[in-house]
C-alpha atoms as a PDB file:
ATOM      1  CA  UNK A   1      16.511  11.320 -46.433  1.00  0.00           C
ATOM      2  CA  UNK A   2      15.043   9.758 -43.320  1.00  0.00           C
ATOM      3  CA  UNK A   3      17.662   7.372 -42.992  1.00  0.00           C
ATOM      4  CA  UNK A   4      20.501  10.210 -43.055  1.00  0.00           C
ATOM      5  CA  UNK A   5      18.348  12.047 -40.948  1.00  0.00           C
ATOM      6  CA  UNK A   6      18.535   9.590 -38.168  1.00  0.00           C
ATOM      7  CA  UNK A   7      22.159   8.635 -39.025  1.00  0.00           C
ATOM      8  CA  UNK A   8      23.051  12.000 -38.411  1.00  0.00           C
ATOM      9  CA  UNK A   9      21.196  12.548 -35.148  1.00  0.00           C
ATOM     10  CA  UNK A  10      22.572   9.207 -33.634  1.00  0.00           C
ATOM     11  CA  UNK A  11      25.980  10.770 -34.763  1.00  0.00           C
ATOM     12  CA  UNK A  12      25.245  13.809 -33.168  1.00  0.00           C
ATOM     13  CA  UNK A  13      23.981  11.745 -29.910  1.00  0.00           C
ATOM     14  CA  UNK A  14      26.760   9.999 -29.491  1.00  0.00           C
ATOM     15  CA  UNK A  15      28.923  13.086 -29.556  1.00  0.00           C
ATOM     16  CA  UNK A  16      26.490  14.704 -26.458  1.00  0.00           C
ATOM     17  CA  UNK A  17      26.327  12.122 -24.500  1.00  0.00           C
ATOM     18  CA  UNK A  18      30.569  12.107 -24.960  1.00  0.00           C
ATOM     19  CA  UNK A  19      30.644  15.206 -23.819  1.00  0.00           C
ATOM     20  CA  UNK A  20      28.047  14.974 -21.197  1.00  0.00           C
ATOM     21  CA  UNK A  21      30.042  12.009 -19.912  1.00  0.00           C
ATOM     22  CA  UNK A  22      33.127  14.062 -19.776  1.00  0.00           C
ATOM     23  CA  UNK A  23      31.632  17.069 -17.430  1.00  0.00           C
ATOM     24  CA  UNK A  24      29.525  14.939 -15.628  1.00  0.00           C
ATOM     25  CA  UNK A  25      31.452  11.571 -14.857  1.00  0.00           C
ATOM     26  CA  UNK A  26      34.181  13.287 -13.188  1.00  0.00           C
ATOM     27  CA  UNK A  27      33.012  15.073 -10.710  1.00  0.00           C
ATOM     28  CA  UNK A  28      30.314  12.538  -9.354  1.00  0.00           C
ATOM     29  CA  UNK A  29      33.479  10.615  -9.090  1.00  0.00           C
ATOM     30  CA  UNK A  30      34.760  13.368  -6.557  1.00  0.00           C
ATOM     31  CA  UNK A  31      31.335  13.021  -4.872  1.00  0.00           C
ATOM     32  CA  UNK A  32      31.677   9.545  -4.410  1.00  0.00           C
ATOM     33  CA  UNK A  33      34.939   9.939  -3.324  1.00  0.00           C
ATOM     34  CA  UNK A  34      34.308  12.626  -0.920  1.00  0.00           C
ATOM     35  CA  UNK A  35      31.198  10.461   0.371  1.00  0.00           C
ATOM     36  CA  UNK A  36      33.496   7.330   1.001  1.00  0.00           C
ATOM     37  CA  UNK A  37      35.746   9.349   2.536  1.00  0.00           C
ATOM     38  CA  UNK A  38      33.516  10.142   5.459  1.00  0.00           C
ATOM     39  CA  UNK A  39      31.754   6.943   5.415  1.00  0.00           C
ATOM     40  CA  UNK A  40      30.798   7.164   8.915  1.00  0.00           C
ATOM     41  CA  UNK A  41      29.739  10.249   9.432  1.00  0.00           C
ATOM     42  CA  UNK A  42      27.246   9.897   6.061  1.00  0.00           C
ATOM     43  CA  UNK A  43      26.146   6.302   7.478  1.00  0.00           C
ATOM     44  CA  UNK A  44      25.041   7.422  10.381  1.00  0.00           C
ATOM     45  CA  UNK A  45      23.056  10.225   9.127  1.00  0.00           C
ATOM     46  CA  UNK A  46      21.534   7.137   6.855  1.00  0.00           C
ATOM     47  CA  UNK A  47      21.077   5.528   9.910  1.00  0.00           C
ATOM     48  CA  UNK A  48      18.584   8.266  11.808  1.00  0.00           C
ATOM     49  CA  UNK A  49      16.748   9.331   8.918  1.00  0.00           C
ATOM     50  CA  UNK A  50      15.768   5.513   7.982  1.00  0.00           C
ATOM     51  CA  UNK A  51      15.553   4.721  11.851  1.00  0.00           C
ATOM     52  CA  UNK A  52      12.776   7.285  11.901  1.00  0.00           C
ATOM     53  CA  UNK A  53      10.713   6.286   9.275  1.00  0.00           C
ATOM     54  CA  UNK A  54       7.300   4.782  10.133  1.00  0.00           C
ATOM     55  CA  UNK A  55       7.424   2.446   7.187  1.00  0.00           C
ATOM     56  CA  UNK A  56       7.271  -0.356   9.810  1.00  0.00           C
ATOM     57  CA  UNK A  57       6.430   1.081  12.965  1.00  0.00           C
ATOM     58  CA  UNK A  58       2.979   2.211  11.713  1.00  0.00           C
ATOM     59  CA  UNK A  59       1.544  -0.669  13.819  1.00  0.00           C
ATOM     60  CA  UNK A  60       2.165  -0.319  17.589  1.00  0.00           C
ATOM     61  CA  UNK A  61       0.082  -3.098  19.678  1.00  0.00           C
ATOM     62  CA  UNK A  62      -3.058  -0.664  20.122  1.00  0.00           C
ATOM     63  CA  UNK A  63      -3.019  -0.702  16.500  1.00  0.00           C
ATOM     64  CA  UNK A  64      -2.833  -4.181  16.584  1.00  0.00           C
ATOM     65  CA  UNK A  65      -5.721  -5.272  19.285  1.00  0.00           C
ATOM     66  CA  UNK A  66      -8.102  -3.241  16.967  1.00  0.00           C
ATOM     67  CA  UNK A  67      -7.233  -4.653  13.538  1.00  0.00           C
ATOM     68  CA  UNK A  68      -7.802  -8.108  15.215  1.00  0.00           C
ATOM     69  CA  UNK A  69     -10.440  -6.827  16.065  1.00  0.00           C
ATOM     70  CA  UNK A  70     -12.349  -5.981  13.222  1.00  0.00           C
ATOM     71  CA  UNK A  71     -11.053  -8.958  11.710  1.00  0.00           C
ATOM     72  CA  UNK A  72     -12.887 -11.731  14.215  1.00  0.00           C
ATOM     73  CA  UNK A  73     -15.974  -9.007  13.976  1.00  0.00           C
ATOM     74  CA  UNK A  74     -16.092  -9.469  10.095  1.00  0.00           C
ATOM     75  CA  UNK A  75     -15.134 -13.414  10.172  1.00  0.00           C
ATOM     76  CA  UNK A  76     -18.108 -13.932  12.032  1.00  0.00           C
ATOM     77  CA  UNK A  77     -20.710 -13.021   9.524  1.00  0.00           C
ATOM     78  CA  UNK A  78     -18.178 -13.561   6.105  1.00  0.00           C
ATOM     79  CA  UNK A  79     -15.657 -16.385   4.635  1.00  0.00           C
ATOM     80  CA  UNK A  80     -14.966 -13.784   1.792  1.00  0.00           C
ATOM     81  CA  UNK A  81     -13.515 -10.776   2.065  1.00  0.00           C
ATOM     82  CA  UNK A  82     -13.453  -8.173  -0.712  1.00  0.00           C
ATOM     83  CA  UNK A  83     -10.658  -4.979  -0.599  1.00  0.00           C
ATOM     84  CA  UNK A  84     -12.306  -1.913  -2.329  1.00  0.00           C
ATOM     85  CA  UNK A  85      -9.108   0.296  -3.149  1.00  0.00           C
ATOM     86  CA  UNK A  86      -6.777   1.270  -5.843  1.00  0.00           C
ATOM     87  CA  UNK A  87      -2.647   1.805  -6.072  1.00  0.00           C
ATOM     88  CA  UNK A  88      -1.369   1.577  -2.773  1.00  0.00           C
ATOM     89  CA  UNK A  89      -4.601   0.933  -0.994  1.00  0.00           C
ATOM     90  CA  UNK A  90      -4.903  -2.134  -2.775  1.00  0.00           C
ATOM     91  CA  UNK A  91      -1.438  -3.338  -4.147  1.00  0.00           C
ATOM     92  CA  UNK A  92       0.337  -3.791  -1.495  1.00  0.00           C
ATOM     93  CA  UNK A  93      -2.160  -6.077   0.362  1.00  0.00           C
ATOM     94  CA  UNK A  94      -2.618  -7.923  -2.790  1.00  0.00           C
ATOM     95  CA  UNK A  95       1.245  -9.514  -2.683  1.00  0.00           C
ATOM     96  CA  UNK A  96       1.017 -10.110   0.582  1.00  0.00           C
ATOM     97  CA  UNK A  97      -2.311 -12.209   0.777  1.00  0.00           C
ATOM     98  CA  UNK A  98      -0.700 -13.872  -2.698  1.00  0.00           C
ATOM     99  CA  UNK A  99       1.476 -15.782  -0.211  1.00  0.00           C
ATOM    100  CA  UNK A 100      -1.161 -16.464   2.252  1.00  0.00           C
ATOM    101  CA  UNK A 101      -2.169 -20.339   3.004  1.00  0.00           C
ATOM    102  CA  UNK A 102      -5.665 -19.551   1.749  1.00  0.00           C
ATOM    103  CA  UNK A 103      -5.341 -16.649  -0.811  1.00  0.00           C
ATOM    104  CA  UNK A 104      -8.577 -16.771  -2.030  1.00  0.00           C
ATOM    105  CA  UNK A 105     -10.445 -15.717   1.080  1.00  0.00           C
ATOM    106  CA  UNK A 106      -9.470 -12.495   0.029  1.00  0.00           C
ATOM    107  CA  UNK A 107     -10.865 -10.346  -3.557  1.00  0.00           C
ATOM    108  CA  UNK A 108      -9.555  -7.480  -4.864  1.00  0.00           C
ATOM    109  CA  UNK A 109     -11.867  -4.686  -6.205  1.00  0.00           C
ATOM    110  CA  UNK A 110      -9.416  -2.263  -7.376  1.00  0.00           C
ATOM    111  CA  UNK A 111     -11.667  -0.817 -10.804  1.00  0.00           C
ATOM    112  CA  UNK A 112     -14.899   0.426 -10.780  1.00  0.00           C
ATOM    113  CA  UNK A 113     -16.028  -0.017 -14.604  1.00  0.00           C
ATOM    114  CA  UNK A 114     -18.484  -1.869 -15.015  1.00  0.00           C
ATOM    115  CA  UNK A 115     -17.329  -5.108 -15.980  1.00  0.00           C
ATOM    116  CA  UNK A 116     -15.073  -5.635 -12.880  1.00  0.00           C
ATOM    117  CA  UNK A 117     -17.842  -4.755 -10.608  1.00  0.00           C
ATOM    118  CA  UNK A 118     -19.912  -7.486 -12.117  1.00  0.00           C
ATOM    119  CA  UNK A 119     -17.763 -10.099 -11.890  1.00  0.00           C
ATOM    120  CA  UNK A 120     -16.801  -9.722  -8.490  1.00  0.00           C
ATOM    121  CA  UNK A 121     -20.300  -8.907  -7.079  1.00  0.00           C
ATOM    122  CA  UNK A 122     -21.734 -11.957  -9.095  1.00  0.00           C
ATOM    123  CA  UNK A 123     -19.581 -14.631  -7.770  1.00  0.00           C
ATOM    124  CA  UNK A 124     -19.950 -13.051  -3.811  1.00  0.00           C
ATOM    125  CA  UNK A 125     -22.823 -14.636  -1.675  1.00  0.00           C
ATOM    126  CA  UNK A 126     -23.433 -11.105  -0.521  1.00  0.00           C
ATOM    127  CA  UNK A 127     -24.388 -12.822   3.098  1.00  0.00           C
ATOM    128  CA  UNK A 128     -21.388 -14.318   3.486  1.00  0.00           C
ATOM    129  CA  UNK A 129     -19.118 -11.356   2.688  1.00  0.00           C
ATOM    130  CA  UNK A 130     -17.191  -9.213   3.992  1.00  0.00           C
ATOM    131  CA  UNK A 131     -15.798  -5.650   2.959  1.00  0.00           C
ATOM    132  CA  UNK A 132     -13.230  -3.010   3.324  1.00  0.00           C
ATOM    133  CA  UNK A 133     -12.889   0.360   1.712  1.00  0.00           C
ATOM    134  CA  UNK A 134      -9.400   1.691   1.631  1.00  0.00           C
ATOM    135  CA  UNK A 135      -8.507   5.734   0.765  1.00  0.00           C
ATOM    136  CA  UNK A 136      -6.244   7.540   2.526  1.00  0.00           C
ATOM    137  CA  UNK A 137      -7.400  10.613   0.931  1.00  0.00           C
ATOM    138  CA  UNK A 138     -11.175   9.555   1.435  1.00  0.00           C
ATOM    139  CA  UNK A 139     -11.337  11.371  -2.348  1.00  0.00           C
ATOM    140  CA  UNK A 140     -10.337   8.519  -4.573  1.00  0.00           C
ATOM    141  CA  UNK A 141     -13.205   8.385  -6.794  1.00  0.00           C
ATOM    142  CA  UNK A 142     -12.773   5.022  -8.287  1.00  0.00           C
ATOM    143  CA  UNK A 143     -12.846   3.914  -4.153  1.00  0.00           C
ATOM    144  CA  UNK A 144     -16.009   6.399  -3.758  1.00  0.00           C
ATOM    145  CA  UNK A 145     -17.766   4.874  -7.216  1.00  0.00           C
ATOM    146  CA  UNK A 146     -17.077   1.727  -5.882  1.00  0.00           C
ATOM    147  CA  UNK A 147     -18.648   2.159  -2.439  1.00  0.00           C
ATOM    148  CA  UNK A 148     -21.794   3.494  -4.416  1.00  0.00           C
ATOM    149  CA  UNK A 149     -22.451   0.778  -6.334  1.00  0.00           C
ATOM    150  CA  UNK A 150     -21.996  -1.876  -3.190  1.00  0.00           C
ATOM    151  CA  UNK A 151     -24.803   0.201  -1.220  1.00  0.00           C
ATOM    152  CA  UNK A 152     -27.236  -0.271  -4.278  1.00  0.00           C
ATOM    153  CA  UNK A 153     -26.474  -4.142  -4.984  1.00  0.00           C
ATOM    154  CA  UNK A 154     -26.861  -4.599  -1.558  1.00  0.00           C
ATOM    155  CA  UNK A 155     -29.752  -2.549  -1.348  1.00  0.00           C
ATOM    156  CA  UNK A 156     -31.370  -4.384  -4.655  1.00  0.00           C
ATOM    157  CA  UNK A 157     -30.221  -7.965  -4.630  1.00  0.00           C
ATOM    158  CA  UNK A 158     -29.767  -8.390  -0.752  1.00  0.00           C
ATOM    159  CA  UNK A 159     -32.043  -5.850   1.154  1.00  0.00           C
ATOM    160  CA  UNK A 160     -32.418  -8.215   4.072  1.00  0.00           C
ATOM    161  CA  UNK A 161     -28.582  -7.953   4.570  1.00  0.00           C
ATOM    162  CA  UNK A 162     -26.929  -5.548   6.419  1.00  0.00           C
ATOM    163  CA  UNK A 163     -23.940  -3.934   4.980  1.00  0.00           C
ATOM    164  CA  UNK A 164     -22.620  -2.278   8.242  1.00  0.00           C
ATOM    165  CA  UNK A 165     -22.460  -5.620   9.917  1.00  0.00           C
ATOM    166  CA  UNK A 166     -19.952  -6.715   7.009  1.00  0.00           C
ATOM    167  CA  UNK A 167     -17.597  -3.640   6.474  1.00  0.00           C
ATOM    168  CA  UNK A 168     -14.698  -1.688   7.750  1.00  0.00           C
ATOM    169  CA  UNK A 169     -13.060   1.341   6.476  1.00  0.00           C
ATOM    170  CA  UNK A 170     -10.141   2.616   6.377  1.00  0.00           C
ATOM    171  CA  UNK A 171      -9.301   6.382   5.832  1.00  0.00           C
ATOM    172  CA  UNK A 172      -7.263   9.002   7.438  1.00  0.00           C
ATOM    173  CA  UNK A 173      -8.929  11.353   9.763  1.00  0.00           C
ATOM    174  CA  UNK A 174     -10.162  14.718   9.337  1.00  0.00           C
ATOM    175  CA  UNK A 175     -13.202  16.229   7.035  1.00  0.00           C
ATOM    176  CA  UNK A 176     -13.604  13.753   4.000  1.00  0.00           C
ATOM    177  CA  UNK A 177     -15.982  12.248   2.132  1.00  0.00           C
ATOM    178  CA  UNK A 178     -15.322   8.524   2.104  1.00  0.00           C
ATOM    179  CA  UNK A 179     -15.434   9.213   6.344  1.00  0.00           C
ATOM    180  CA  UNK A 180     -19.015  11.387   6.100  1.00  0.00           C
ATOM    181  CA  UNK A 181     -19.994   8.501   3.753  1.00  0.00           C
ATOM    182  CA  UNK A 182     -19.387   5.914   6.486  1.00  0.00           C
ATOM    183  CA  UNK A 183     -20.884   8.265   9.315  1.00  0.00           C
ATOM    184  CA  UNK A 184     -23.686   8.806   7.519  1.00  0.00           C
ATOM    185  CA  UNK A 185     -24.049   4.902   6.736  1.00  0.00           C
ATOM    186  CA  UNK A 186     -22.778   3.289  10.371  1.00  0.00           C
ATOM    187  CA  UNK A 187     -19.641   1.902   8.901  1.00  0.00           C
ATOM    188  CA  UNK A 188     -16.721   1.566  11.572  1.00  0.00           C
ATOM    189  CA  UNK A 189     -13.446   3.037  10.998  1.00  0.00           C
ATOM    190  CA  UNK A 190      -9.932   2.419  11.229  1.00  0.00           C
ATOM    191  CA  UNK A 191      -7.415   5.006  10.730  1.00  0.00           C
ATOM    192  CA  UNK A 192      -4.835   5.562   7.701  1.00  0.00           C
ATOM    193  CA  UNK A 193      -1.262   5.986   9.082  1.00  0.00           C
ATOM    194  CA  UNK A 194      -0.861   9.856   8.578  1.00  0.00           C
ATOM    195  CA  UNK A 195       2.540  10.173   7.354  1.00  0.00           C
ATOM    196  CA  UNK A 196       2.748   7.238   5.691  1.00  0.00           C
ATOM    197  CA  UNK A 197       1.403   7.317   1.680  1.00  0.00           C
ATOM    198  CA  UNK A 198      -0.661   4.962   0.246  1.00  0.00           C
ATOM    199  CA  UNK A 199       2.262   3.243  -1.891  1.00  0.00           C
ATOM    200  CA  UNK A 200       4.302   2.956   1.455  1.00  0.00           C
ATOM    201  CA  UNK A 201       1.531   1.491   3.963  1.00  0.00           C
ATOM    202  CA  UNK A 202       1.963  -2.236   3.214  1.00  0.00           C
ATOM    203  CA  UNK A 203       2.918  -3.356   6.417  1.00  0.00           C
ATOM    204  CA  UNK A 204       0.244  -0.408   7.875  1.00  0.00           C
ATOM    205  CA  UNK A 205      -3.589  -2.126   8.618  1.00  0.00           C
ATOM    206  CA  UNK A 206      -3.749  -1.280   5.009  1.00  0.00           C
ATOM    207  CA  UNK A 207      -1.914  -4.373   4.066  1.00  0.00           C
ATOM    208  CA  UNK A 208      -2.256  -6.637   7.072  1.00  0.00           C
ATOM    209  CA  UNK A 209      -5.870  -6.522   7.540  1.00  0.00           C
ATOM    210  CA  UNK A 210      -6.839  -8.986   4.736  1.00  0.00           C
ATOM    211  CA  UNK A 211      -3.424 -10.884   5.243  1.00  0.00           C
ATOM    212  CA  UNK A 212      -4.884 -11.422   8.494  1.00  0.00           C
ATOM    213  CA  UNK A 213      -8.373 -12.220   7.436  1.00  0.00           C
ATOM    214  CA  UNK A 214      -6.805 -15.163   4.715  1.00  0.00           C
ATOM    215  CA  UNK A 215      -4.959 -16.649   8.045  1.00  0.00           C
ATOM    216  CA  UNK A 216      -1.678 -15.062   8.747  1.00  0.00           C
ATOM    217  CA  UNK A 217      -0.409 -14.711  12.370  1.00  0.00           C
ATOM    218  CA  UNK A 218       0.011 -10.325  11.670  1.00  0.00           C
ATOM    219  CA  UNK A 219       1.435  -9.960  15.082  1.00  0.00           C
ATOM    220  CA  UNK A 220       4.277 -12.230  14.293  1.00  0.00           C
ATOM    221  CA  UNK A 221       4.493 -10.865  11.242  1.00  0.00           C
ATOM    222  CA  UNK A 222       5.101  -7.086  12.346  1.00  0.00           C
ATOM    223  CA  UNK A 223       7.367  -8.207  15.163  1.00  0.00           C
ATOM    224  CA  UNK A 224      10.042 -10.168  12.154  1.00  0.00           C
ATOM    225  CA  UNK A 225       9.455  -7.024  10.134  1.00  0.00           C
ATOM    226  CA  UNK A 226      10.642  -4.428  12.720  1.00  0.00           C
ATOM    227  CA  UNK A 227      13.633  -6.979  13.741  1.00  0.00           C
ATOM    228  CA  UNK A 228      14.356  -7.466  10.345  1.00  0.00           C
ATOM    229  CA  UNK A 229      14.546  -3.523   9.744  1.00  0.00           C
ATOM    230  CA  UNK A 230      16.880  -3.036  12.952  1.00  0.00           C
ATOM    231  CA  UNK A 231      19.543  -5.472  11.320  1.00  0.00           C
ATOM    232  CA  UNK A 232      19.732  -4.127   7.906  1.00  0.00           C
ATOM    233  CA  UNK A 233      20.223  -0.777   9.509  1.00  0.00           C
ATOM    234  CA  UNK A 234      22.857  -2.542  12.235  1.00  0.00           C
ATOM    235  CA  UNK A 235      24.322  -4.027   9.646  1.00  0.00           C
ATOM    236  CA  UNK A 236      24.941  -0.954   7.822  1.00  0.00           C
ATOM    237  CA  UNK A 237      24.010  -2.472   4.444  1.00  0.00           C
ATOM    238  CA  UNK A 238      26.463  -1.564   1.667  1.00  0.00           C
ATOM    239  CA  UNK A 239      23.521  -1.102  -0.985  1.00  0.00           C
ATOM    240  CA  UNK A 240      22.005   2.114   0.873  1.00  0.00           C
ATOM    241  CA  UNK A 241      24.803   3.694   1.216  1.00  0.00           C
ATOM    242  CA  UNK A 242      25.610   3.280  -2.171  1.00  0.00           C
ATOM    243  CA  UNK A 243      22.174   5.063  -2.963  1.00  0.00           C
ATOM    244  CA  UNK A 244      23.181   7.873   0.209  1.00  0.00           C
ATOM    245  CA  UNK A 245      26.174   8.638  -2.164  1.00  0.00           C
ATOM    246  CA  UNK A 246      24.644   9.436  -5.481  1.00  0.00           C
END
């Protein structure tokens, strides 16, 4: 009975999706149509709404002066350097120090169970480190956990070190708690890109702070990634309008 059961509901599938296809297909098709038709007009609306976006231009040169600067603050004291984040505070940044010349002078800390804690904590020389807390929200509570449990193995295994000397965060402005936690604890700050989410802020600080710490010329970097932006938009690439259309 099973078997005719399923028999007869792939039967009846393939009749809906028939008939979906049938009232469906066609008049995309006119959509499509329609948008091809007025190809230029619908590019160029493409054109200002990407232009606008601050996917890449999250980094003007004020932006830039102070994540170097953290950076040759934090180099002084550390050789590692250890991103406390999850999802986009920590993904991003994690393909982009992947290609780095020296990779490994960056860690991810991206779980707070137990397990992953210990095993990055145990092979730091917790003088010689360096660390920075990402959370755009300043709520994440893996991020928060995470923070919580550096201030006590610091505060157990390395009391003679101090932890402000070795870490930057960054958060968006405004009343949170991963910001009162680094007021209350001396911890500089550098600010989260406010319209850009977490999953989007790659090429923010968020990503090119520990691409810069592993040895990657940033400023270089951001100046290819804005030109490279302004050509696919000159360009008028065929793939996005495709994706305008449907």
């Amino acid at each position: 009975m099973a078997g005719i059961s399923l028999s007869m509901d792939a039967a009846l599938w393939r009749v809906d999706q028939s008939a979906l296809c049938q009232s469906i297909l066609p008049r995309m098709r006119q959509r499509m149509e329609m948008f091809a038709a007025r190809a230029d007009t619908v590019w160029e609306g493409v054109e200002a709404h990407l232009a606008a976006q601050p996917l890449v231009s999250s980094l003007p040169a004020d932006g830039l002066h102070a994540l170097h600067a953290e950076v040759a603050r934090l180099q002084r004291g550390a050789d590692t350097l250890v991103v406390l984040g999850t999802g986009g505070a920590s993904l991003g940044a994690q393909a982009l120090c992947a290609c780095a010349p020296n990779p490994s002078a960056v860690l991810f800390l991206d779980n707070c169970d137990a397990y992953s804690m210990y095993r990055v904590l145990g092979r730091c020389n917790l003088a010689r480190t360096a660390w920075v807390i990402i959370s755009k929200s300043g709520e994440t509570v893996e991020t928060l956990a995470a923070s919580l449990a550096l201030m006590a193995h610091y505060a157990q295994a390395a009391p003679d070190v101090e932890l402000a000397e070795r870490v930057v965060v960054i958060t968006s402005a405004g009343v949170r708690p991963l910001r009162a936690l680094a007021e209350q604890q001396r911890w500089p700050m550098l600010e989260h890109p406010a319209q850009l989410g977490g999953r989007f802020s790659v090429f923010s600080v968020v990503g090119l702070l520990p691409l810069a710490f592993s040895g990657v010329d940033v400023s270089a970097l951001a100046m290819q990634m804005r030109a490279e932006w302004n050509a696919m938009l000159t360009r008028k690439d065929p793939a996005l309008f495709e994706a305008a259309c449907v």
